[in-house]
PDB file of N, CA and C in Angstrom:
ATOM      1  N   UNK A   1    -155.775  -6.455-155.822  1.00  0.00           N
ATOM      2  CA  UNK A   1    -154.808  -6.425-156.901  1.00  0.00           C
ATOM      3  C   UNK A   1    -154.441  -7.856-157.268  1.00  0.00           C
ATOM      4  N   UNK A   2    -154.335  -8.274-158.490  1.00  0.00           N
ATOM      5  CA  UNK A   2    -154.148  -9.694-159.047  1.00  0.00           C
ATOM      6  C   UNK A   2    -152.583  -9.874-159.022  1.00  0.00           C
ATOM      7  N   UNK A   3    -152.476 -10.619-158.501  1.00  0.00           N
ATOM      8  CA  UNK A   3    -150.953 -11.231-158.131  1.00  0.00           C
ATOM      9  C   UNK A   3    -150.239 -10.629-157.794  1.00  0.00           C
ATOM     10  N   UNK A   4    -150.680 -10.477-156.059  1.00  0.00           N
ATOM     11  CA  UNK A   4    -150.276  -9.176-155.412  1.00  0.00           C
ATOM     12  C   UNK A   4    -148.906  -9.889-154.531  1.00  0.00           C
ATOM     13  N   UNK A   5    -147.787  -9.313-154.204  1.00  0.00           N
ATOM     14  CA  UNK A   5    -146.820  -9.446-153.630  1.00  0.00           C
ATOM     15  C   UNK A   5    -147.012  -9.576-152.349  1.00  0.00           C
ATOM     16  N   UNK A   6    -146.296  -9.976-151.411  1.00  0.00           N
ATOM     17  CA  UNK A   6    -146.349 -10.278-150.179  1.00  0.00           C
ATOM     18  C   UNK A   6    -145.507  -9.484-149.622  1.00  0.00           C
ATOM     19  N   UNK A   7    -146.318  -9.149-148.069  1.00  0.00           N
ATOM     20  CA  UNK A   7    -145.455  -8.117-147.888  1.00  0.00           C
ATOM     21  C   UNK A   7    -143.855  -8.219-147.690  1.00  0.00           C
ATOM     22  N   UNK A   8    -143.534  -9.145-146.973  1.00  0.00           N
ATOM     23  CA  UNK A   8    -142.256  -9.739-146.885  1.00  0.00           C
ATOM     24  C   UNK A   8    -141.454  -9.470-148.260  1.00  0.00           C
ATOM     25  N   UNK A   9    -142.065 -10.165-149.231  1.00  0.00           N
ATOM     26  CA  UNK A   9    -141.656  -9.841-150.937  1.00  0.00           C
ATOM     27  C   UNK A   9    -141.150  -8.129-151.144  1.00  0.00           C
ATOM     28  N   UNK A  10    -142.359  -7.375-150.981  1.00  0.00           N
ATOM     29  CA  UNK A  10    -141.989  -6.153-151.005  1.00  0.00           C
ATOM     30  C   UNK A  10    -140.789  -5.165-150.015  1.00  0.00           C
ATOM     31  N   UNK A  11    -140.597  -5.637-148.562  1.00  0.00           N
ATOM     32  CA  UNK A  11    -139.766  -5.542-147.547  1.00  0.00           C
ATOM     33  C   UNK A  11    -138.271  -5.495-148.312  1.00  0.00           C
ATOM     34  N   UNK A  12    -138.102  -6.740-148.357  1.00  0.00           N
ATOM     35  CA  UNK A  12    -136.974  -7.364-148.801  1.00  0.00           C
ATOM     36  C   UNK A  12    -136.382  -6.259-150.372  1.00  0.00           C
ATOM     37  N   UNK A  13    -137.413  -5.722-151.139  1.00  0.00           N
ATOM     38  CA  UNK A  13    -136.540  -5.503-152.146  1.00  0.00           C
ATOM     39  C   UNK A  13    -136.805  -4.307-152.213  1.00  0.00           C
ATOM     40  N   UNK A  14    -137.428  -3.265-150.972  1.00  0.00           N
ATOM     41  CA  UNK A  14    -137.210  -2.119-150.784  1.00  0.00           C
ATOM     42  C   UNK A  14    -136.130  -1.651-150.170  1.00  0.00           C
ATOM     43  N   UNK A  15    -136.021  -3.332-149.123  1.00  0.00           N
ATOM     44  CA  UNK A  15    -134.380  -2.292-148.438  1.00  0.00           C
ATOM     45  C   UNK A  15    -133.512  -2.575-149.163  1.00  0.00           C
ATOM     46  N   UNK A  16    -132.987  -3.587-150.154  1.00  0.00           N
ATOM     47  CA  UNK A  16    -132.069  -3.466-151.369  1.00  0.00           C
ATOM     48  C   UNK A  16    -131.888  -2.134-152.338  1.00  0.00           C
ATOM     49  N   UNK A  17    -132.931  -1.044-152.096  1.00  0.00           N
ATOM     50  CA  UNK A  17    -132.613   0.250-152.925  1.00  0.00           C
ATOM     51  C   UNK A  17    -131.827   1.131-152.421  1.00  0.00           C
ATOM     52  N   UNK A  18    -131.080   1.805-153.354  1.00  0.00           N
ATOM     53  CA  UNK A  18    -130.291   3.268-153.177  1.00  0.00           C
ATOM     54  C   UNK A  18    -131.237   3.893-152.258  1.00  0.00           C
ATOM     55  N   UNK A  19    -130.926   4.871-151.042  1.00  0.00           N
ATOM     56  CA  UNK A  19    -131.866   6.087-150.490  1.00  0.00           C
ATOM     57  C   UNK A  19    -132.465   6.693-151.334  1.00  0.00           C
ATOM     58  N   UNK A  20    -132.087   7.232-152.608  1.00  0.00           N
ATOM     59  CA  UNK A  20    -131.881   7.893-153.849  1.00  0.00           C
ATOM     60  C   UNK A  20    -133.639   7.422-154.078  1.00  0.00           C
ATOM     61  N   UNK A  21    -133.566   6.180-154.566  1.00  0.00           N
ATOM     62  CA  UNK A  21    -134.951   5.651-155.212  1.00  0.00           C
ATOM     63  C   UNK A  21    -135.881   5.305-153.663  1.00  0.00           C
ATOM     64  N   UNK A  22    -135.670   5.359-152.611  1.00  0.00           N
ATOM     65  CA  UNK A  22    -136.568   4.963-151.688  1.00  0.00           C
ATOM     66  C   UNK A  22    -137.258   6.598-151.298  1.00  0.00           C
ATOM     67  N   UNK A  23    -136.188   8.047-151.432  1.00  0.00           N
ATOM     68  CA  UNK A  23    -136.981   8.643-150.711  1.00  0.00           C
ATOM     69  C   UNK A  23    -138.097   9.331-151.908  1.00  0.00           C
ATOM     70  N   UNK A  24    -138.037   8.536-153.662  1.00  0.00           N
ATOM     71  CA  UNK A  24    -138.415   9.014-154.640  1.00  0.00           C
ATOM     72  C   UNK A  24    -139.967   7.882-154.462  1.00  0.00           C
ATOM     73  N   UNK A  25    -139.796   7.018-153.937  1.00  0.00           N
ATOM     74  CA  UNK A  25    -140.805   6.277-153.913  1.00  0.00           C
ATOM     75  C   UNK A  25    -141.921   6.817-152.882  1.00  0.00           C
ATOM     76  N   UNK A  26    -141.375   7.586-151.966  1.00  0.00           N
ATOM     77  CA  UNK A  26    -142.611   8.286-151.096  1.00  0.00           C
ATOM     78  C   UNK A  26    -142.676   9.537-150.670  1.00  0.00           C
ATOM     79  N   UNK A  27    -141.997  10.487-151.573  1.00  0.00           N
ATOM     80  CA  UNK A  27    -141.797  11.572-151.950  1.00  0.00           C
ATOM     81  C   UNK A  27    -143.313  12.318-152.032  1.00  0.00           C
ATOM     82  N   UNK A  28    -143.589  13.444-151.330  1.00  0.00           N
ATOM     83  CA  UNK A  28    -144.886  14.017-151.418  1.00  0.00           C
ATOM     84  C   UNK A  28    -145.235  14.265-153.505  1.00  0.00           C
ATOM     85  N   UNK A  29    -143.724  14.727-153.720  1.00  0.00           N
ATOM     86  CA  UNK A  29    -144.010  15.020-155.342  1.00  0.00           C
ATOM     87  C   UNK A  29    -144.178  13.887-156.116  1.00  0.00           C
ATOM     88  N   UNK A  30    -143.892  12.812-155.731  1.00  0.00           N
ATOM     89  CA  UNK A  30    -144.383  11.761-156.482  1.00  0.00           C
ATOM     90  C   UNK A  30    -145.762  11.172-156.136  1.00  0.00           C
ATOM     91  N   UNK A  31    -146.310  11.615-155.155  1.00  0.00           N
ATOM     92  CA  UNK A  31    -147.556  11.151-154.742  1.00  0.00           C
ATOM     93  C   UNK A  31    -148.687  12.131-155.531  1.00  0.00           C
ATOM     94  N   UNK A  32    -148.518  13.764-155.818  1.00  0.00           N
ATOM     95  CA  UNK A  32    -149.015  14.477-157.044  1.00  0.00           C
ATOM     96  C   UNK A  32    -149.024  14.220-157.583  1.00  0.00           C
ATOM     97  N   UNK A  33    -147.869  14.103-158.243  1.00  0.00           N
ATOM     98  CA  UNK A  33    -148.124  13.417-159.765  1.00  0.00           C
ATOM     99  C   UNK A  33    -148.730  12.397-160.016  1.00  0.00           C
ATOM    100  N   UNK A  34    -148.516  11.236-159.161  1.00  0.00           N
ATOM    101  CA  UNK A  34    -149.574  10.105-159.791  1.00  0.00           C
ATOM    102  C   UNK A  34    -150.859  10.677-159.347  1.00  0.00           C
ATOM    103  N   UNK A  35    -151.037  11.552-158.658  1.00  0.00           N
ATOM    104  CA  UNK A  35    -152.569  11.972-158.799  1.00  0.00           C
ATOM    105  C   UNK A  35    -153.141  13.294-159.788  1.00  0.00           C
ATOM    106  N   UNK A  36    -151.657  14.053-160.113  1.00  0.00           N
ATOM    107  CA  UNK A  36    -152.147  14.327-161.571  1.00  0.00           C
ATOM    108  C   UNK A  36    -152.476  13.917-162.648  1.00  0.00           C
ATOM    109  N   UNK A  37    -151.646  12.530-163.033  1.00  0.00           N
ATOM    110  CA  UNK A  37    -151.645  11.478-163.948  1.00  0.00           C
ATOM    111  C   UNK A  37    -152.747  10.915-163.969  1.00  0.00           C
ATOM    112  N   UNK A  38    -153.420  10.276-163.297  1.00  0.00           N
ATOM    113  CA  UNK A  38    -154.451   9.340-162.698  1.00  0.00           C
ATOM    114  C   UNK A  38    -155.681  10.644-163.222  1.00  0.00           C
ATOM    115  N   UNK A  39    -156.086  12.375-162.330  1.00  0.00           N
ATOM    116  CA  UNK A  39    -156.620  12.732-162.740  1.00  0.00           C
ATOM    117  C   UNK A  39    -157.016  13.138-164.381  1.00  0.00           C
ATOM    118  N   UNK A  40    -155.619  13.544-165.039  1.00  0.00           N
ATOM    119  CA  UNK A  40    -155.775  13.491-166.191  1.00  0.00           C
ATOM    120  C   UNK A  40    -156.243  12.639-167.539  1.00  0.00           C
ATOM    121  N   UNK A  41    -156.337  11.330-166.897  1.00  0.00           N
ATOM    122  CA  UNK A  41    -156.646  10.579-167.599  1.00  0.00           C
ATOM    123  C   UNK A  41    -157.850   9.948-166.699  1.00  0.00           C
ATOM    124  N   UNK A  42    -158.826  10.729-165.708  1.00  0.00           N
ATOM    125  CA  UNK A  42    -160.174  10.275-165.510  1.00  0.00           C
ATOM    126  C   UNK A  42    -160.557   8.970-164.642  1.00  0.00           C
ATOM    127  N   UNK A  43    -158.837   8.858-164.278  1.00  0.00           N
ATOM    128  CA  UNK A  43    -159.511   8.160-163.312  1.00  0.00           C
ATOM    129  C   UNK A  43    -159.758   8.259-161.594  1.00  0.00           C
ATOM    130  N   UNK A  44    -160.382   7.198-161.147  1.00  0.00           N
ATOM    131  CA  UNK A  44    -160.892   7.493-159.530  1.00  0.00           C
ATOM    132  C   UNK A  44    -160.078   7.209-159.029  1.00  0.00           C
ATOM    133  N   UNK A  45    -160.472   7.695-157.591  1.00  0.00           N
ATOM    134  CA  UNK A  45    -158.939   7.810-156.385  1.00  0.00           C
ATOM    135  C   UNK A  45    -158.552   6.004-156.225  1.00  0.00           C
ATOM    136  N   UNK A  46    -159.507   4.785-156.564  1.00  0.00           N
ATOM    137  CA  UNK A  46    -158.923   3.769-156.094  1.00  0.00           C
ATOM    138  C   UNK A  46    -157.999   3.266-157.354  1.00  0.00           C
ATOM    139  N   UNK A  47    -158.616   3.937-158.498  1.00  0.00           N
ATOM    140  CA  UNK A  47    -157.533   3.239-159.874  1.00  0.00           C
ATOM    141  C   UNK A  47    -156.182   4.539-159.935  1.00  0.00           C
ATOM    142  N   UNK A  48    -156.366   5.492-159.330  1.00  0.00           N
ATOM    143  CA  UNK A  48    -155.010   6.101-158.716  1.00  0.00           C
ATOM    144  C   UNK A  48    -154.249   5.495-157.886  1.00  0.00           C
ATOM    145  N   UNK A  49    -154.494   4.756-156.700  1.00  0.00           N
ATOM    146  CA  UNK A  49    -153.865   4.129-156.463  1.00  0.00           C
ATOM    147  C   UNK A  49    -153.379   2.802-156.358  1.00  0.00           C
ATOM    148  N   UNK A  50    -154.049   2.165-157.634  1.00  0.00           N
ATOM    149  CA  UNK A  50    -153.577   0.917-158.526  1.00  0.00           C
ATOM    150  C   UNK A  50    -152.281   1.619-158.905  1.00  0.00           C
ATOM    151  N   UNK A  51    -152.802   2.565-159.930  1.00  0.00           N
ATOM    152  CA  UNK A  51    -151.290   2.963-160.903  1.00  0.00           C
ATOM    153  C   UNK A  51    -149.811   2.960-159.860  1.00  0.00           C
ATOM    154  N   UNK A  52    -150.360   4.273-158.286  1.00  0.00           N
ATOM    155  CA  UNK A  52    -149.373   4.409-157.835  1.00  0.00           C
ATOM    156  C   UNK A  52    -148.328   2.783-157.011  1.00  0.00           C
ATOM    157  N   UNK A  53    -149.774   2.098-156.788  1.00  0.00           N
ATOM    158  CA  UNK A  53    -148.746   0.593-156.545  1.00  0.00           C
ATOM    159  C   UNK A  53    -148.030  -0.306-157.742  1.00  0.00           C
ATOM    160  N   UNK A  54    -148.767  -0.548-158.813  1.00  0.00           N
ATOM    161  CA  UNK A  54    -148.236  -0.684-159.978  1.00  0.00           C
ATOM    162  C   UNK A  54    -146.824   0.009-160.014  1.00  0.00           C
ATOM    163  N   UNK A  55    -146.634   0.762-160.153  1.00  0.00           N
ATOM    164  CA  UNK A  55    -145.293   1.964-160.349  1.00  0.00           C
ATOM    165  C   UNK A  55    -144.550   1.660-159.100  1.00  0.00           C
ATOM    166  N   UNK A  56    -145.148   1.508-158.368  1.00  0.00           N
ATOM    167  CA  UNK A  56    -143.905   1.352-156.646  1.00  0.00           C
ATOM    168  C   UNK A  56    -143.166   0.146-157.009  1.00  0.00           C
ATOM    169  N   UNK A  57    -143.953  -0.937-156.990  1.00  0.00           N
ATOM    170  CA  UNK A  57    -143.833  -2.213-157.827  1.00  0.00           C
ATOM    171  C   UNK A  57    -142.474  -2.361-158.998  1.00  0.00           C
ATOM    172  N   UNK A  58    -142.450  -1.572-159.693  1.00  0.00           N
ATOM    173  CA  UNK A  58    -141.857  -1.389-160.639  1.00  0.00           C
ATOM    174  C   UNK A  58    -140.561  -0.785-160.225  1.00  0.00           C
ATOM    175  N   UNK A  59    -140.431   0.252-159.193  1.00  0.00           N
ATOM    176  CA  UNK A  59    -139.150   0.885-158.633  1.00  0.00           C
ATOM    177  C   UNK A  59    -138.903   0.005-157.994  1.00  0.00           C
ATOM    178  N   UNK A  60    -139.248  -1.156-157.093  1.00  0.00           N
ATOM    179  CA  UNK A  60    -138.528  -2.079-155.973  1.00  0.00           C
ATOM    180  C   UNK A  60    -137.941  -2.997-157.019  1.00  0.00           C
ATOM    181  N   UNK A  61    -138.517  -3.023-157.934  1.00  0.00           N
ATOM    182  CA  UNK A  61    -137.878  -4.345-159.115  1.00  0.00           C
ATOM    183  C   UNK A  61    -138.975  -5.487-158.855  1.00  0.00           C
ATOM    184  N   UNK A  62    -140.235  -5.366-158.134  1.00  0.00           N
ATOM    185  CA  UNK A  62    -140.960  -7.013-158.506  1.00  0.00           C
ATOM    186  C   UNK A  62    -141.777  -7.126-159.822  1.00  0.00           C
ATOM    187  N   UNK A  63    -141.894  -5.997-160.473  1.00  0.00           N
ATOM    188  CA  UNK A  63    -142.526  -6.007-162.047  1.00  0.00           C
ATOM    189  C   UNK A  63    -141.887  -5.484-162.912  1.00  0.00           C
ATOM    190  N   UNK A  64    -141.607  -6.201-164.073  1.00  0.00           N
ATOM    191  CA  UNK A  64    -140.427  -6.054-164.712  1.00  0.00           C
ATOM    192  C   UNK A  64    -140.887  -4.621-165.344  1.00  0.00           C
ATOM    193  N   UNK A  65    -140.322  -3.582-166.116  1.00  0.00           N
ATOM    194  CA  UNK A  65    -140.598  -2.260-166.793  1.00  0.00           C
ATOM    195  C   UNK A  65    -141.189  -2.742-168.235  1.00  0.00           C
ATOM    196  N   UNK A  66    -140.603  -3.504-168.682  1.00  0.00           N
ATOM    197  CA  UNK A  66    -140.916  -4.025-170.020  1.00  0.00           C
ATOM    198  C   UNK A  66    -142.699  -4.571-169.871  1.00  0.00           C
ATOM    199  N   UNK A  67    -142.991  -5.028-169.014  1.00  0.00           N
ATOM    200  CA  UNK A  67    -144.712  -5.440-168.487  1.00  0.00           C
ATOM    201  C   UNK A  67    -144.915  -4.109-167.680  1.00  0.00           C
ATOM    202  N   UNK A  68    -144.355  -2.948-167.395  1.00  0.00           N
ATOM    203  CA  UNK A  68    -145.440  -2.149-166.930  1.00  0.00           C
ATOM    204  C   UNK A  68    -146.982  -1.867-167.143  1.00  0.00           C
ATOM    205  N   UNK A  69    -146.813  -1.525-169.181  1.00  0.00           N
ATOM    206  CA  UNK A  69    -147.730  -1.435-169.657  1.00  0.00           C
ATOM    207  C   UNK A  69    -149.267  -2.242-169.441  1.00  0.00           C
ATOM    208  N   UNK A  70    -148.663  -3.687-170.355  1.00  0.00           N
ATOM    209  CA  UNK A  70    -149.255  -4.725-169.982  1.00  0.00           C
ATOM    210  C   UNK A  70    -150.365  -4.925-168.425  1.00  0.00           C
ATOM    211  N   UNK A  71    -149.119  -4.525-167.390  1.00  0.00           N
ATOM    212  CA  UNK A  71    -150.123  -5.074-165.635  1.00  0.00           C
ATOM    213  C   UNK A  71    -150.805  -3.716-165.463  1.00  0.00           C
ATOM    214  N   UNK A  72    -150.125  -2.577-166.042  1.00  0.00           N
ATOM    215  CA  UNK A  72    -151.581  -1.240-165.789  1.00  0.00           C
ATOM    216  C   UNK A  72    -152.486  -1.671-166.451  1.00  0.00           C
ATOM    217  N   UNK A  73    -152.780  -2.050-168.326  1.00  0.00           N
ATOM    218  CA  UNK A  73    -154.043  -2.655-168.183  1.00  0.00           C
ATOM    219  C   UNK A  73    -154.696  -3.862-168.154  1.00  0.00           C
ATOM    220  N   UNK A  74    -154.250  -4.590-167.562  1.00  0.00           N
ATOM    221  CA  UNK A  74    -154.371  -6.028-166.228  1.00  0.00           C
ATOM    222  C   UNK A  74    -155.519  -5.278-165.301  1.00  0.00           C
ATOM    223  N   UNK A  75    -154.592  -4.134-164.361  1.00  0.00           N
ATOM    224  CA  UNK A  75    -155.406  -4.111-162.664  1.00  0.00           C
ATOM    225  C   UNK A  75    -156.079  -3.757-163.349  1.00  0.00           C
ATOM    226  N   UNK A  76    -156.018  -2.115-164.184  1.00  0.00           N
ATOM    227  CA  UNK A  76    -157.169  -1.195-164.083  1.00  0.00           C
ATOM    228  C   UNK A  76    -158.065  -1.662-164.979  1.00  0.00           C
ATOM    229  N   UNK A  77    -158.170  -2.832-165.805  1.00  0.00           N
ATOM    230  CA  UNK A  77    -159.158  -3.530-167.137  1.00  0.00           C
ATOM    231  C   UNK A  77    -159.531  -1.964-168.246  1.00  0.00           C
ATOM    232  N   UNK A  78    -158.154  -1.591-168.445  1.00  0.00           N
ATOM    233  CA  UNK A  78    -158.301  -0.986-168.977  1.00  0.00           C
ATOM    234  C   UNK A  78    -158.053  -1.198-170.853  1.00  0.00           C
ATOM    235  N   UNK A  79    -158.176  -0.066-172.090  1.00  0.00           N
ATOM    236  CA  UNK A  79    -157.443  -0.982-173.347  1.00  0.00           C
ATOM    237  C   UNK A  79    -155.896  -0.774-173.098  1.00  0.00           C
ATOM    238  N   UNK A  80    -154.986  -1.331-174.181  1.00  0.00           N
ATOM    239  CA  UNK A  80    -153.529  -1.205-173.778  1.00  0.00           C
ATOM    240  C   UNK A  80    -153.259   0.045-174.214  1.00  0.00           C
ATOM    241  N   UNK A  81    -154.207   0.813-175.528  1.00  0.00           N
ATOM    242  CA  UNK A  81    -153.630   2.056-175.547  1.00  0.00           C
ATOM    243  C   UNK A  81    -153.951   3.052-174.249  1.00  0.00           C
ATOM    244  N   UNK A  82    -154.731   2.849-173.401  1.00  0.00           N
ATOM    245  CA  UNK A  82    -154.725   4.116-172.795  1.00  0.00           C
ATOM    246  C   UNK A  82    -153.820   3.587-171.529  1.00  0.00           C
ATOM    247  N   UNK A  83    -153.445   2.004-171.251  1.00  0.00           N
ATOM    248  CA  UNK A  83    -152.584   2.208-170.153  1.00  0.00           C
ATOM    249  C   UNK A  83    -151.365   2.725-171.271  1.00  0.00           C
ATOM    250  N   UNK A  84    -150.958   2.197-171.983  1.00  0.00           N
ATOM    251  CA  UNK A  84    -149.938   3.008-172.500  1.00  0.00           C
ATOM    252  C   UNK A  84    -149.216   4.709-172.489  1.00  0.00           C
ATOM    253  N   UNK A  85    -150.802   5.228-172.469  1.00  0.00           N
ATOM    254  CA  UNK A  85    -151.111   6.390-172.577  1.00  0.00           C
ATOM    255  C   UNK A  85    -150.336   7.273-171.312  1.00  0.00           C
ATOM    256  N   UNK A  86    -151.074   6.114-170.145  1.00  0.00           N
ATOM    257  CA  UNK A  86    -150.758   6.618-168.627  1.00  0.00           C
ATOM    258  C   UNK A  86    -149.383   6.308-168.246  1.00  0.00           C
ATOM    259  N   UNK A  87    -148.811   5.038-168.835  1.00  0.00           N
ATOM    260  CA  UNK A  87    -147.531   4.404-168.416  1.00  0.00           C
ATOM    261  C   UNK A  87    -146.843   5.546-169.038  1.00  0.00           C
ATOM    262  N   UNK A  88    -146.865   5.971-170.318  1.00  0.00           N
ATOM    263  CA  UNK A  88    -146.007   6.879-170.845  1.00  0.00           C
ATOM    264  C   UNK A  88    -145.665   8.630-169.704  1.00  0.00           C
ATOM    265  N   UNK A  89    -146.746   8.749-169.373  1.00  0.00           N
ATOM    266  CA  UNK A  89    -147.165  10.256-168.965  1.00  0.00           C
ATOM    267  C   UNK A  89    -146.160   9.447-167.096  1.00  0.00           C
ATOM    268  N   UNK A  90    -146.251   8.190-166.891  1.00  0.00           N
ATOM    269  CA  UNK A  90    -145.732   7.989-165.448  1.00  0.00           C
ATOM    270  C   UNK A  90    -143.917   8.019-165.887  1.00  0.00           C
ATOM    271  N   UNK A  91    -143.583   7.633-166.690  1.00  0.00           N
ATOM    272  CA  UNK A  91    -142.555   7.273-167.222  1.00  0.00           C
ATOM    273  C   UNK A  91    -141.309   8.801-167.543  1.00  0.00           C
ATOM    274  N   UNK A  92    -142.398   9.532-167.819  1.00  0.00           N
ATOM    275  CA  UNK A  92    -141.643  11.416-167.779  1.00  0.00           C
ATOM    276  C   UNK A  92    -141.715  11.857-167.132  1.00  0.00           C
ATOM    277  N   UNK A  93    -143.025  11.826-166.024  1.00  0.00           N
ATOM    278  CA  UNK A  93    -142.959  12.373-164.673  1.00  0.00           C
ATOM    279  C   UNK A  93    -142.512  11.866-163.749  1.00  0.00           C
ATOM    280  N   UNK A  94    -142.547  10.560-163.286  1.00  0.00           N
ATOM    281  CA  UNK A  94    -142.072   9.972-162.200  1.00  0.00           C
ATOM    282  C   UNK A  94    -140.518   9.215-162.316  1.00  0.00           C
ATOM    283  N   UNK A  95    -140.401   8.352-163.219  1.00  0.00           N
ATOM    284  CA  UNK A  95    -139.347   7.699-163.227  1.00  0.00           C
ATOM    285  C   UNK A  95    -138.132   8.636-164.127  1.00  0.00           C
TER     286      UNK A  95
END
């Protein structure tokens, strides 16, 4: 992953969350869905779990929401409409 966080980085601003958003971050139902999401839009189990770190990323606060779009199609080299596509479909289901 391109300008990947450290784990320490990630540590630190997971335990700064509400329980609320930590037990939503590893929630069996949120782990479906990004693999409904991911399936629906064709992709493979490793660009599934781009999206789902992308998105974790995004609940701890190290990627801003406003660049979600943008760093989904960054990792996955995807066009911006279809990360759009996916950010949107993560954005009603997950967040």
């Amino acid at each position: 992953m391109k300008n990947a966080f450290s784990q320490e980085e990630i540590l630190n601003r997971y335990d700064s969350l509400p329980a609320q958003v930590k037990n939503a971050i590893f929630a069996q139902a949120t782990a479906e869905k990004m693999s409904a999401i991911g399936k629906k839009h064709g992709l493979l189990l490793d660009a599934i779990g781009t999206i789902a770190t992308v998105t974790g990323y995004v609940m701890v606060g190290l990627i801003n929401p406003q660049s979600f779009t943008a760093r989904l199609a960054e990792e996955l080299g995807i066009p911006a409409l279809k990360a759009r596509e996916i950010a949107e479909d993560i954005n009603e289901q997950v967040f």
